[in-house]
C-alpha atoms as a PDB file:
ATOM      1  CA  UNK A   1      27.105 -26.008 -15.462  1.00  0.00           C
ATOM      2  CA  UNK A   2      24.470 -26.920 -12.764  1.00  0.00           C
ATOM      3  CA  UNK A   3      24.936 -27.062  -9.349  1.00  0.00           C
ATOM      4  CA  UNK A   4      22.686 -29.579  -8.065  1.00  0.00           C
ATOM      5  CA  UNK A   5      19.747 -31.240 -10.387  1.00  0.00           C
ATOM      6  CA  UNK A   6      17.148 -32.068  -7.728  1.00  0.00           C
ATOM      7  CA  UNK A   7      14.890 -35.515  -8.403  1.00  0.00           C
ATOM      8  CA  UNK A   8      11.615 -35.207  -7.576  1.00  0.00           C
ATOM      9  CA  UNK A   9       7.776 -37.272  -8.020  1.00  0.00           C
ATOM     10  CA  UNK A  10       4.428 -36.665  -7.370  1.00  0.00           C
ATOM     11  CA  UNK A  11       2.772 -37.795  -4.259  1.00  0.00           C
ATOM     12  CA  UNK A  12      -0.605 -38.073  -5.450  1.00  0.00           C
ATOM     13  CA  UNK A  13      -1.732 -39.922  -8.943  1.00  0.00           C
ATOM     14  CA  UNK A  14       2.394 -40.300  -9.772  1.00  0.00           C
ATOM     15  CA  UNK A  15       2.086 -42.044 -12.794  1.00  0.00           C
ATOM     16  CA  UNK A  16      -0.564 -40.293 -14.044  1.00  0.00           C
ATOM     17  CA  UNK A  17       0.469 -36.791 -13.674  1.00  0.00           C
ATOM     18  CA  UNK A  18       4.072 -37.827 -15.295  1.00  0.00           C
ATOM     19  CA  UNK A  19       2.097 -38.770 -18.457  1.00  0.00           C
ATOM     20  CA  UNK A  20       0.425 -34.958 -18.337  1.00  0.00           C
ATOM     21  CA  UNK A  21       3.747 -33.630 -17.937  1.00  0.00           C
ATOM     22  CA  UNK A  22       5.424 -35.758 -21.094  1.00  0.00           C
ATOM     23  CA  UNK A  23       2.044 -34.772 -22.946  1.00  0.00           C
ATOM     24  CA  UNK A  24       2.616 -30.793 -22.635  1.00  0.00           C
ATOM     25  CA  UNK A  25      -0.477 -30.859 -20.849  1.00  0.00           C
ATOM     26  CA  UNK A  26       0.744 -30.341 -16.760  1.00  0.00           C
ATOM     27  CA  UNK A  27       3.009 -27.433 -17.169  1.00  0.00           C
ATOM     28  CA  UNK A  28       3.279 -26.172 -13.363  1.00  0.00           C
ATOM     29  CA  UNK A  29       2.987 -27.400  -9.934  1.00  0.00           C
ATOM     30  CA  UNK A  30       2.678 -26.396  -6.372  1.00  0.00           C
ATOM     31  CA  UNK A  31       4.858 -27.285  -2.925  1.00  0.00           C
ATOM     32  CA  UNK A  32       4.812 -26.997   0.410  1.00  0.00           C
ATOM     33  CA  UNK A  33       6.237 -23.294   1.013  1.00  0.00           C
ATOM     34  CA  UNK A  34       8.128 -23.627   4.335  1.00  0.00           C
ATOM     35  CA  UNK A  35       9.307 -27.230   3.601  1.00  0.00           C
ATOM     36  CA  UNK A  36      10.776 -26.934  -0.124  1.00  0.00           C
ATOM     37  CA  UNK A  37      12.755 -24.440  -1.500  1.00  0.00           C
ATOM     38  CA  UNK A  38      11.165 -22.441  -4.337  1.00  0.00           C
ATOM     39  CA  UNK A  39      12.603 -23.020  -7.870  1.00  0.00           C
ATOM     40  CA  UNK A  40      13.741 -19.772  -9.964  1.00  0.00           C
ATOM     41  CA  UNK A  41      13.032 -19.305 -13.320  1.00  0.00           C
ATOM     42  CA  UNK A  42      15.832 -21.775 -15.038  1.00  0.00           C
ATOM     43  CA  UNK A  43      16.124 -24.198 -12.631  1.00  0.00           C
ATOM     44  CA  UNK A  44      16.059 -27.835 -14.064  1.00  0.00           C
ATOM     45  CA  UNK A  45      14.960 -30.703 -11.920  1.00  0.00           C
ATOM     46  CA  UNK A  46      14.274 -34.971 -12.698  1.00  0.00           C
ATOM     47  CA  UNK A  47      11.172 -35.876 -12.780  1.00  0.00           C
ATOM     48  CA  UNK A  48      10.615 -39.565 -11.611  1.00  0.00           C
ATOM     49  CA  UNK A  49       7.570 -41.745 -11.969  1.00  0.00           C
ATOM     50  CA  UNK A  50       7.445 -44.158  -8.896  1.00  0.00           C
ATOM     51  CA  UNK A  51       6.295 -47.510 -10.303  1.00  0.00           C
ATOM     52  CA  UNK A  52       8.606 -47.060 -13.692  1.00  0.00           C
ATOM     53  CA  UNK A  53      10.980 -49.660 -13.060  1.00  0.00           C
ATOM     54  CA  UNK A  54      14.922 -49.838 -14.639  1.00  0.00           C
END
């Protein structure tokens, strides 16, 4: 069904702003235009926190 799911974190404040985004509250974000490629509407990607462990 997908193609590729990309994993990504925040650079900044990780932990932090993974809590806004399980809370509803942080519903968009911002990249580097010429380095990543621009999601389309639909695309689904894994949102890590850094200092989570398994």
């Amino acid at each position: 069904m997908y193609n590729k799911l990309e994993s990504w974190t925040f650079g900044i404040d990780a932990s932090i702003l993974v809590n806004l985004v399980l809370e509803g509250k942080k519903t968009a974000t911002t990249s580097l235009y010429e380095i990543d490629s621009i999601p389309k509407k639909g695309d689904i990607s894994i949102l890590t926190d850094p200092k989570e462990s398994l």
